[in-house]
C-alpha atoms as a PDB file:
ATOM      1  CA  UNK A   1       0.000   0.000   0.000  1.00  0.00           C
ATOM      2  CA  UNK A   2       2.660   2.616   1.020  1.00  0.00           C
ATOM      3  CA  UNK A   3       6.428   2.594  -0.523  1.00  0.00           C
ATOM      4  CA  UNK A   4       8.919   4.928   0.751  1.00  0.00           C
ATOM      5  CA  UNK A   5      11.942   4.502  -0.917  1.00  0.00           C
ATOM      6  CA  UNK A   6      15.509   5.539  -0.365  1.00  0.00           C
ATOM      7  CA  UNK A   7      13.878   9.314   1.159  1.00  0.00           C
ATOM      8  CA  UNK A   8      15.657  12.447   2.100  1.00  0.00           C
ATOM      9  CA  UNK A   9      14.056  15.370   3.275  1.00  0.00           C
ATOM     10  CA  UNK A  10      14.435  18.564   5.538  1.00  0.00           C
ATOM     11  CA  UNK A  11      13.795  21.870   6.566  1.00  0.00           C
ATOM     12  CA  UNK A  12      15.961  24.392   4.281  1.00  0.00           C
ATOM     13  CA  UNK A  13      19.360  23.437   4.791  1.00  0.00           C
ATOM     14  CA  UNK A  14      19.074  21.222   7.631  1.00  0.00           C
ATOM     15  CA  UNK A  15      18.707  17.422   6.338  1.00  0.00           C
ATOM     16  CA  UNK A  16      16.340  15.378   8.555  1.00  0.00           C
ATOM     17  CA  UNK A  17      15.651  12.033   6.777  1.00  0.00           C
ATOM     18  CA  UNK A  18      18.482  10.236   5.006  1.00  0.00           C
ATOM     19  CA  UNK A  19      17.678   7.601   2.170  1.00  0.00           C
ATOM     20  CA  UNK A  20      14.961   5.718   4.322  1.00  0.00           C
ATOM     21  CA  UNK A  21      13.192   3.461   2.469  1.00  0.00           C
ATOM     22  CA  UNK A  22      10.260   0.778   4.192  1.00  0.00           C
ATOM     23  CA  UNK A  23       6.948  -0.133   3.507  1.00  0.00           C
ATOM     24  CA  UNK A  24       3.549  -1.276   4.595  1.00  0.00           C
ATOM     25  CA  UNK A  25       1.142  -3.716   3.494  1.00  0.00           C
ATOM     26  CA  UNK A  26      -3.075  -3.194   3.749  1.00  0.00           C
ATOM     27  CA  UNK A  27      -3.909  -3.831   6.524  1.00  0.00           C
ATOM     28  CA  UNK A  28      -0.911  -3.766   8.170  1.00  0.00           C
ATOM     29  CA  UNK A  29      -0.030  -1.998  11.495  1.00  0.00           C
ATOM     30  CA  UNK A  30       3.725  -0.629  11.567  1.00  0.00           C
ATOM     31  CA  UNK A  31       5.420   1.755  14.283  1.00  0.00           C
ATOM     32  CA  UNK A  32       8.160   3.761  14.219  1.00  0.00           C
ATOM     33  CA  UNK A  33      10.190   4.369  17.131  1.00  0.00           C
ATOM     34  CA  UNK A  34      13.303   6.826  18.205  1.00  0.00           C
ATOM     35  CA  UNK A  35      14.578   8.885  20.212  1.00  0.00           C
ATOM     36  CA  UNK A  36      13.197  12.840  20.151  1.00  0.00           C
ATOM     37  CA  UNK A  37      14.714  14.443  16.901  1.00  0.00           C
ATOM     38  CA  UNK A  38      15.062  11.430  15.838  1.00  0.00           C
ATOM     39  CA  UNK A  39      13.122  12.153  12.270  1.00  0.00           C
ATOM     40  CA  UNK A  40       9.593  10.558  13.154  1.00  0.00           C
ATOM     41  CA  UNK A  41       7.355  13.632  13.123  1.00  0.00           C
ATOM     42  CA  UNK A  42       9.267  14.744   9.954  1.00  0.00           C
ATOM     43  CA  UNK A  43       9.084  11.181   8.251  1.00  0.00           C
ATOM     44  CA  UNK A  44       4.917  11.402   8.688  1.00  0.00           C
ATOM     45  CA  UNK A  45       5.123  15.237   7.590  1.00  0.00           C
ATOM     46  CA  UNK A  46       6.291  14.305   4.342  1.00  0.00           C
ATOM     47  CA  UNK A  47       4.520  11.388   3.495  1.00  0.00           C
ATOM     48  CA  UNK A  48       1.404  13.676   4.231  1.00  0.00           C
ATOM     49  CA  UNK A  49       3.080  16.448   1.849  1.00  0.00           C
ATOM     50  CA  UNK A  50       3.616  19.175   5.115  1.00  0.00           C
ATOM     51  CA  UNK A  51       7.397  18.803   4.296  1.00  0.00           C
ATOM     52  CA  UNK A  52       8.763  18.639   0.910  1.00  0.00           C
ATOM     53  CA  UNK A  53      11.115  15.602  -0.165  1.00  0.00           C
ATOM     54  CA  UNK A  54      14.683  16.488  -1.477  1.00  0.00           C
ATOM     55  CA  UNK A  55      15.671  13.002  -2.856  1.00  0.00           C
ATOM     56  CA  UNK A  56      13.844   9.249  -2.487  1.00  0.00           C
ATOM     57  CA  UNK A  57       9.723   8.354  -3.640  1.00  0.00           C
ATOM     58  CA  UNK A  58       6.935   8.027  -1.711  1.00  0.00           C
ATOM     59  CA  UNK A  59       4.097   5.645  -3.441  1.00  0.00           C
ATOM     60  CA  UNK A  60       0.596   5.049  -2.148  1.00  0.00           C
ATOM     61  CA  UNK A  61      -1.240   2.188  -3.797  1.00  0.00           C
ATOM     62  CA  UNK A  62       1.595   2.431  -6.864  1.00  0.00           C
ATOM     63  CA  UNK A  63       1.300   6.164  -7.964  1.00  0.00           C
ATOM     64  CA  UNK A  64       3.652   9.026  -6.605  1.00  0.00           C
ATOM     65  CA  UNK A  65       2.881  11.279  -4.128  1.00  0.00           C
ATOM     66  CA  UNK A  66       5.189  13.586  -5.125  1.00  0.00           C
ATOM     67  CA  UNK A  67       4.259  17.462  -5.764  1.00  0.00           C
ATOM     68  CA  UNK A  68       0.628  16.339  -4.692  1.00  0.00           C
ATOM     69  CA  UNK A  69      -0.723  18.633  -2.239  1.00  0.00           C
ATOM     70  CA  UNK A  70      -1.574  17.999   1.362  1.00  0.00           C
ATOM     71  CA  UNK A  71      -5.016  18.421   0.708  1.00  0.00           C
ATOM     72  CA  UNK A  72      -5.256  15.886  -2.367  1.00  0.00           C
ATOM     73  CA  UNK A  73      -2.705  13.028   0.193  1.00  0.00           C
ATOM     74  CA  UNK A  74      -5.942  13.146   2.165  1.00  0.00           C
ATOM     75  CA  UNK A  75      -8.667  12.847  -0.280  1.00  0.00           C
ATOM     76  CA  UNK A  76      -6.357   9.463  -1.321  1.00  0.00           C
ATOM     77  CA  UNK A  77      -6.832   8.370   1.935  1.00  0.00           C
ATOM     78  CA  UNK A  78      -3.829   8.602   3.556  1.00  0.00           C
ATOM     79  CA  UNK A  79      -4.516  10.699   6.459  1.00  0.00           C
ATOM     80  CA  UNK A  80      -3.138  11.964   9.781  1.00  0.00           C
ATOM     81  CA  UNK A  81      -3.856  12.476  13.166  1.00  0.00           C
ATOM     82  CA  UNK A  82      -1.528  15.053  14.174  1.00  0.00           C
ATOM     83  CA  UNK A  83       0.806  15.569  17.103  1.00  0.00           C
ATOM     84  CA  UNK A  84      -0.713  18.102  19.235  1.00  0.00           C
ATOM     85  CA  UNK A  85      -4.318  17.128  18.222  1.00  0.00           C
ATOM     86  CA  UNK A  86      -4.798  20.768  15.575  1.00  0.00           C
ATOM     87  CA  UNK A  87      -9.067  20.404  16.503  1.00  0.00           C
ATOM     88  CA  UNK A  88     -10.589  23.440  15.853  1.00  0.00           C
ATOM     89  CA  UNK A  89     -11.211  24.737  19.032  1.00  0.00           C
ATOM     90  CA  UNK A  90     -13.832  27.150  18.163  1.00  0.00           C
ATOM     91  CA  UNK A  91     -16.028  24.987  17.015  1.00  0.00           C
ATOM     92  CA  UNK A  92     -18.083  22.386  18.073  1.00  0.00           C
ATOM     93  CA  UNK A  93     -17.164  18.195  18.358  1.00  0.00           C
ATOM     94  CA  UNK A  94     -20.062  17.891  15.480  1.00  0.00           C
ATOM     95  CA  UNK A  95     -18.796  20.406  13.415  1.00  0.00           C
ATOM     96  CA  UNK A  96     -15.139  19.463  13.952  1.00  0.00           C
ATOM     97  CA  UNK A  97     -16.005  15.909  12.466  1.00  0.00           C
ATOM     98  CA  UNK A  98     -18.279  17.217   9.388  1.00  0.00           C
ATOM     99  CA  UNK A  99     -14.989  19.199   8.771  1.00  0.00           C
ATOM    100  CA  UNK A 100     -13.483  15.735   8.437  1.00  0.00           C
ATOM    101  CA  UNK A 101     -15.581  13.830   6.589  1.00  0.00           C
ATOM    102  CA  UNK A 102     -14.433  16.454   3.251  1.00  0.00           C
ATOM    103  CA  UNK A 103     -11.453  14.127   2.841  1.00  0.00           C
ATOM    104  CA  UNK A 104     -13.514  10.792   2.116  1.00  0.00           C
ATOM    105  CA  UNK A 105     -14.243  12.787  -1.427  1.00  0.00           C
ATOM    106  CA  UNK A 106     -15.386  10.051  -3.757  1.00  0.00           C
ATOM    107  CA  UNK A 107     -14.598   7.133  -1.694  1.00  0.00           C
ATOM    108  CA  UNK A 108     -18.423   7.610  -0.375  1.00  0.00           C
ATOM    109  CA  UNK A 109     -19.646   7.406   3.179  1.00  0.00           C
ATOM    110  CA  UNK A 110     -22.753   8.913   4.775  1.00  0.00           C
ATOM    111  CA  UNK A 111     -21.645  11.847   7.107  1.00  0.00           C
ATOM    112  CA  UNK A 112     -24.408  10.704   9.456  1.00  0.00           C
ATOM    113  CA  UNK A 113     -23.534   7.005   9.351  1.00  0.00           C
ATOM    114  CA  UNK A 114     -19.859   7.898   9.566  1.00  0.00           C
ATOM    115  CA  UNK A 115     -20.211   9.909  12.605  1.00  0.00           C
ATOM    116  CA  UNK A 116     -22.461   7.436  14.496  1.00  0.00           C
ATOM    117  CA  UNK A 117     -19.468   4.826  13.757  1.00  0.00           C
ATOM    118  CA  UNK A 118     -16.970   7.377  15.922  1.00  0.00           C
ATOM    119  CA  UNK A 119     -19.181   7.735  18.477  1.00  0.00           C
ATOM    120  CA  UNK A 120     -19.504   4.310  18.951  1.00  0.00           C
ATOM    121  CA  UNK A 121     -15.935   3.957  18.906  1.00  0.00           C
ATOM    122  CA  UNK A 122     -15.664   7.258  21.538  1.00  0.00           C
ATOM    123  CA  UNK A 123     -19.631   7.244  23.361  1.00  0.00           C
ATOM    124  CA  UNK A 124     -18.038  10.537  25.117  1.00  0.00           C
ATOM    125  CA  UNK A 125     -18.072  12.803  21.977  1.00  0.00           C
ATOM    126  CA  UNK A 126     -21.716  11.703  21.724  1.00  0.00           C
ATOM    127  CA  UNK A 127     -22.483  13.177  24.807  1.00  0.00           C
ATOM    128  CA  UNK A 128     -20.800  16.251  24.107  1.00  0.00           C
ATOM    129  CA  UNK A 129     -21.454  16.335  20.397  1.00  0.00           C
ATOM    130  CA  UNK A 130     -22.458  20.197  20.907  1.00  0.00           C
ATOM    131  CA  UNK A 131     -19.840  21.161  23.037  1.00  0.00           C
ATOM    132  CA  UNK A 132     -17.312  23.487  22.383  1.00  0.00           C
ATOM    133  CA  UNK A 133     -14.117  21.277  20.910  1.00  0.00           C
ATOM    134  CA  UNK A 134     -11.642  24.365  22.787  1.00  0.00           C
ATOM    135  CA  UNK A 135     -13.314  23.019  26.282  1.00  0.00           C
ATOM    136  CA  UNK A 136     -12.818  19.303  26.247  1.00  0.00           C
ATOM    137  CA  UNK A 137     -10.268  17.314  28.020  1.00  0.00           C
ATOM    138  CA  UNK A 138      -7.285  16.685  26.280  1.00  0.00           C
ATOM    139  CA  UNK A 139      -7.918  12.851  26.317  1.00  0.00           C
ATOM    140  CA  UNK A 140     -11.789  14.001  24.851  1.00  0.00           C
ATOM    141  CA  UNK A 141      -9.878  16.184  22.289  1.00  0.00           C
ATOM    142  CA  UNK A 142      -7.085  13.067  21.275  1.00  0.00           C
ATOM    143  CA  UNK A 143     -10.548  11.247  20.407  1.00  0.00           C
ATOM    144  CA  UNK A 144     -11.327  13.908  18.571  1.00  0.00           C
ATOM    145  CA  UNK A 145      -8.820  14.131  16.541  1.00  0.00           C
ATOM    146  CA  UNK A 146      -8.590  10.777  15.594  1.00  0.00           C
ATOM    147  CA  UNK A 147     -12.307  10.799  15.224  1.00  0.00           C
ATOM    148  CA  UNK A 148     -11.719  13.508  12.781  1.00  0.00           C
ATOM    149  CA  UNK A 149      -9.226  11.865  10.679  1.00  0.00           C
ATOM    150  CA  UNK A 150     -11.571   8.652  10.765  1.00  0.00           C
ATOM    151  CA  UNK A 151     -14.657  10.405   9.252  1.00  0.00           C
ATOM    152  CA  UNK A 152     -12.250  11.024   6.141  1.00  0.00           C
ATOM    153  CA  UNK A 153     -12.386   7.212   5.438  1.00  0.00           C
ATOM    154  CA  UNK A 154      -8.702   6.706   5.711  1.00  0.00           C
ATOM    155  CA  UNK A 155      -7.166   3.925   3.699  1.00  0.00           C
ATOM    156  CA  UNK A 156      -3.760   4.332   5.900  1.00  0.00           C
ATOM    157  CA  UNK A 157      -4.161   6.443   9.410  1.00  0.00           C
ATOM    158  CA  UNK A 158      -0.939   8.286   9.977  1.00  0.00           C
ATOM    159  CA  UNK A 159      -0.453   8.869  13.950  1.00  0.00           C
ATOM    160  CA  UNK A 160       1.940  11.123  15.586  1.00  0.00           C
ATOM    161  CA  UNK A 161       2.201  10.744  19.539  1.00  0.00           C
ATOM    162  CA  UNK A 162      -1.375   9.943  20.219  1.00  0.00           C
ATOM    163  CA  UNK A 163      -0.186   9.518  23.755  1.00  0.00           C
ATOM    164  CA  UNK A 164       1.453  13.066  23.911  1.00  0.00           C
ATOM    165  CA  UNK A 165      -0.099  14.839  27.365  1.00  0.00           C
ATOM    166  CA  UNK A 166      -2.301  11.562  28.341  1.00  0.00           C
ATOM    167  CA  UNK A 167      -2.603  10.160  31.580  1.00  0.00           C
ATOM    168  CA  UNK A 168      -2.489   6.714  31.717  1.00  0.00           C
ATOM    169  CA  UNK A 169      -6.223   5.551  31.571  1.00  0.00           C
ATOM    170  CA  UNK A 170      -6.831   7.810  28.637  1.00  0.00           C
ATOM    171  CA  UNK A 171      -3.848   6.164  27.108  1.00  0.00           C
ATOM    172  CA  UNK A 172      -4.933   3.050  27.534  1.00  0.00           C
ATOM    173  CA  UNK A 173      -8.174   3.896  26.227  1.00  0.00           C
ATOM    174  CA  UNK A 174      -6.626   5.870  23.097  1.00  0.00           C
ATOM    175  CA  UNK A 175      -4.562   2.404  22.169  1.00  0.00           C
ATOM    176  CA  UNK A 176      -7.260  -0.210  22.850  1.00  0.00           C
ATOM    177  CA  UNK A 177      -9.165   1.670  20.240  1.00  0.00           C
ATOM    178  CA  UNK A 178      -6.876   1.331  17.617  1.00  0.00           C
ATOM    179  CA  UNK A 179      -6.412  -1.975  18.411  1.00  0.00           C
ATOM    180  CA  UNK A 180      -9.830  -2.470  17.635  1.00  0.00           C
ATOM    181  CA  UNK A 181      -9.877  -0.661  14.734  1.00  0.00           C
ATOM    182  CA  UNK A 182      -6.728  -2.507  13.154  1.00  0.00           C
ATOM    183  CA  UNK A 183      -8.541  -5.747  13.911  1.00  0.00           C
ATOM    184  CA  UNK A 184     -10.869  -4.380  11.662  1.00  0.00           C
ATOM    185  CA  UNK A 185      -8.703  -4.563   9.030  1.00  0.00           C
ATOM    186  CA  UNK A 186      -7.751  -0.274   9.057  1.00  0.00           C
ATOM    187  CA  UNK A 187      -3.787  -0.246   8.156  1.00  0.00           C
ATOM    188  CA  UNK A 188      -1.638   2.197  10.385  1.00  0.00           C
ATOM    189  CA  UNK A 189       1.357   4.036  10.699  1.00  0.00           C
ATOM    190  CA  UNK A 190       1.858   4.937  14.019  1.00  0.00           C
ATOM    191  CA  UNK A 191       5.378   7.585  15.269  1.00  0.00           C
ATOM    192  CA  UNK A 192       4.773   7.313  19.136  1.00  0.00           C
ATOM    193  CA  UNK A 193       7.817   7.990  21.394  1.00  0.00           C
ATOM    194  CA  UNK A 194       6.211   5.429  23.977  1.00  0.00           C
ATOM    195  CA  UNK A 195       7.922   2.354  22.627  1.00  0.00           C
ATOM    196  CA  UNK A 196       6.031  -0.531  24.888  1.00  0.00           C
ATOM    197  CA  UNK A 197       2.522   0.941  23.829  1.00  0.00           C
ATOM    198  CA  UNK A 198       3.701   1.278  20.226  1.00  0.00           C
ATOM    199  CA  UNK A 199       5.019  -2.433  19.834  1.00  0.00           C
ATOM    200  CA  UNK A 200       1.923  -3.914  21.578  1.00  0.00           C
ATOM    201  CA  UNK A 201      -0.027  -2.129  19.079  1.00  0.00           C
ATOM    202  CA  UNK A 202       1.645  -3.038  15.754  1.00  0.00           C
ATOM    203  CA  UNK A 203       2.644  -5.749  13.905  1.00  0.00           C
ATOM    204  CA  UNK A 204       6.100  -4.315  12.932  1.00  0.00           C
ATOM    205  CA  UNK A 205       8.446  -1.546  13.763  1.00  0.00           C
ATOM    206  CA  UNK A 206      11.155   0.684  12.745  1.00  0.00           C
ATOM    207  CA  UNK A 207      13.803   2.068  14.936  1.00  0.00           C
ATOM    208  CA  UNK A 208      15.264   5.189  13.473  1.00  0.00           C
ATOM    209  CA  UNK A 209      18.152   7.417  14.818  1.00  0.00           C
ATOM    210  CA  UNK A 210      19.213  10.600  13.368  1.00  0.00           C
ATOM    211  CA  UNK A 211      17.168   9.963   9.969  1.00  0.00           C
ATOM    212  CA  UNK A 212      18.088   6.939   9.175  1.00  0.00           C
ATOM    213  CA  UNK A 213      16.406   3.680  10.141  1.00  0.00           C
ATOM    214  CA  UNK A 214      18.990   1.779  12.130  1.00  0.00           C
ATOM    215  CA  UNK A 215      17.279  -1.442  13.566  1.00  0.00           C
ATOM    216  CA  UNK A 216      13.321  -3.063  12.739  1.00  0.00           C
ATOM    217  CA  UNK A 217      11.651  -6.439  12.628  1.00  0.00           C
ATOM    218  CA  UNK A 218       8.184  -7.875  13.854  1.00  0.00           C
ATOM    219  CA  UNK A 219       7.013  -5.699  17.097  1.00  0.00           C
ATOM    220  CA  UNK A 220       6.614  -8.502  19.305  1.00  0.00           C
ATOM    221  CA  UNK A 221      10.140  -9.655  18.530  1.00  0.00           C
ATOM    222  CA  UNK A 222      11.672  -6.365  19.162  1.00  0.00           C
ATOM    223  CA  UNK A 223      10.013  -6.138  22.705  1.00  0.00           C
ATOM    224  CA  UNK A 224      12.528  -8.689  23.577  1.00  0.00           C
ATOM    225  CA  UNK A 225      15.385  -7.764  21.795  1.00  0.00           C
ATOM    226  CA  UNK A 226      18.624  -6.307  24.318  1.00  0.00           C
ATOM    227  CA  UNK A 227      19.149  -3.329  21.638  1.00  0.00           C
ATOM    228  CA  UNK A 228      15.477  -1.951  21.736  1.00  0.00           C
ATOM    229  CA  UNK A 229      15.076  -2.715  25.642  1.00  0.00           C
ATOM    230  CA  UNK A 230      18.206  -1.094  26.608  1.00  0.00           C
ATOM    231  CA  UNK A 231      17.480   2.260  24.373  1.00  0.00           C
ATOM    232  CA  UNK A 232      13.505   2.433  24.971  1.00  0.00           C
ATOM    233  CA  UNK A 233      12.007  -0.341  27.305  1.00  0.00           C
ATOM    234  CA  UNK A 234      14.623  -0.206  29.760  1.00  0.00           C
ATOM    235  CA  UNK A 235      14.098   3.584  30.628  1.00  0.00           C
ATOM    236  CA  UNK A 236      11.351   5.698  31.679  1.00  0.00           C
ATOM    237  CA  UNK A 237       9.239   7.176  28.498  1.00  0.00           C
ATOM    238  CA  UNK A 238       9.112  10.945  28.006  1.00  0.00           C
ATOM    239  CA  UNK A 239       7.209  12.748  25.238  1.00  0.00           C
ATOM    240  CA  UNK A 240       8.091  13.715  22.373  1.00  0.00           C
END
């Protein structure tokens, strides 16, 4: 489904990604795990078309992504949930998910049956469906987001810290539900700097350092490998 191959990219003159190259099969659920600055933000940014590639491809179901805008990425159905959540706090949860639903373009979808499918998934954005999305929690708005990016119809969901600022119950919640949702069959690439949650929610990983990836293999392999305990099991998990 998605091909990155051999891909550089930046900001101005400072390189960030050098010649990575990986890829992910439908229905597949891959991490990618480093250190801070490592490159993962950036390496989603790009694929999305936020950050411009200097050298390498990027192919989503076998056509370029290349010079394609943000905007267009989405309506393919690659989309992301961002770090930092981006919900539009001035308006409300309902609105913030019809805003969402513009990138399912021609790959259908009833707004009505699409939102009654995330609030299933997240009953607490039913209840507060006219709410304000500035006011919720930040766990409410991490639902949000991701609720957002779901009423799109993603084909790939693109993840960047979905933990980022969560206690531990909302986290828990946060990753059981993509759990579920990859058992439906929805693939996923997901950057998260907490590398236990991130391996017991994928099927593979990548370990990058400095742009480059340095180290992958299945995720349940790599939760018992010395290298990946010793540089992200074996110490206490900060954000990102």
């Amino acid at each position: 489904m998605l091909r990155v191959d051999r891909l550089s990219a930046g900001y101005g003159a400072v390189a960030v990604l050098s010649e990575m190259s990986f890829a992910i099969d439908e229905g597949q659920a891959v991490a990618i795990i480093g250190a801070n600055g490592a490159g993962k933000t950036t390496l989603l940014k790009t694929i999305c078309g936020l950050v411009a590639a200097s050298a390498g491809a990027i192919e989503f179901d076998g056509a370029p992504l290349a010079n394609l805008s943000t905007y267009a990425i989405a309506r393919r159905g690659a989309l992301m949930v961002p770090e930092g959540r981006q919900i539009l706090g001035s308006l409300t949860v309902e609105e913030n998910l019809r805003l969402g639903h513009l990138a399912a373009a021609k790959r259908g979808g009833v707004i009505r049956d699409d939102m009654d499918e995330v609030f299933a998934l997240f009953p607490i954005l039913a209840e507060r469906r006219t709410q304000i999305a500035g006011q919720l929690s930040g766990g409410q708005q991490q639902m949000l987001a991701i609720g957002r990016a779901l009423m799109g119809r993603p084909r790939l969901l693109l993840l960047d810290e979905p933990s980022l600022g969560l206690g531990p119950a909302i986290v828990a919640q946060v990753f059981d539900t993509l759990q579920r949702l990859h058992a439906r069959g929805l693939t996923m690439l997901l950057v998260e700097q907490n590398a236990k949650r991130a391996l017991e929610a994928t099927e593979y990983a990548y370990v990058i350092e400095h742009g480059r990836i340095v180290h992958h293999g299945p995720s349940r392999q790599l939760q018992s490998d010395p290298l990946v305990i010793e540089h992200y099991l074996g110490q206490i998990q900060h954000p990102n």
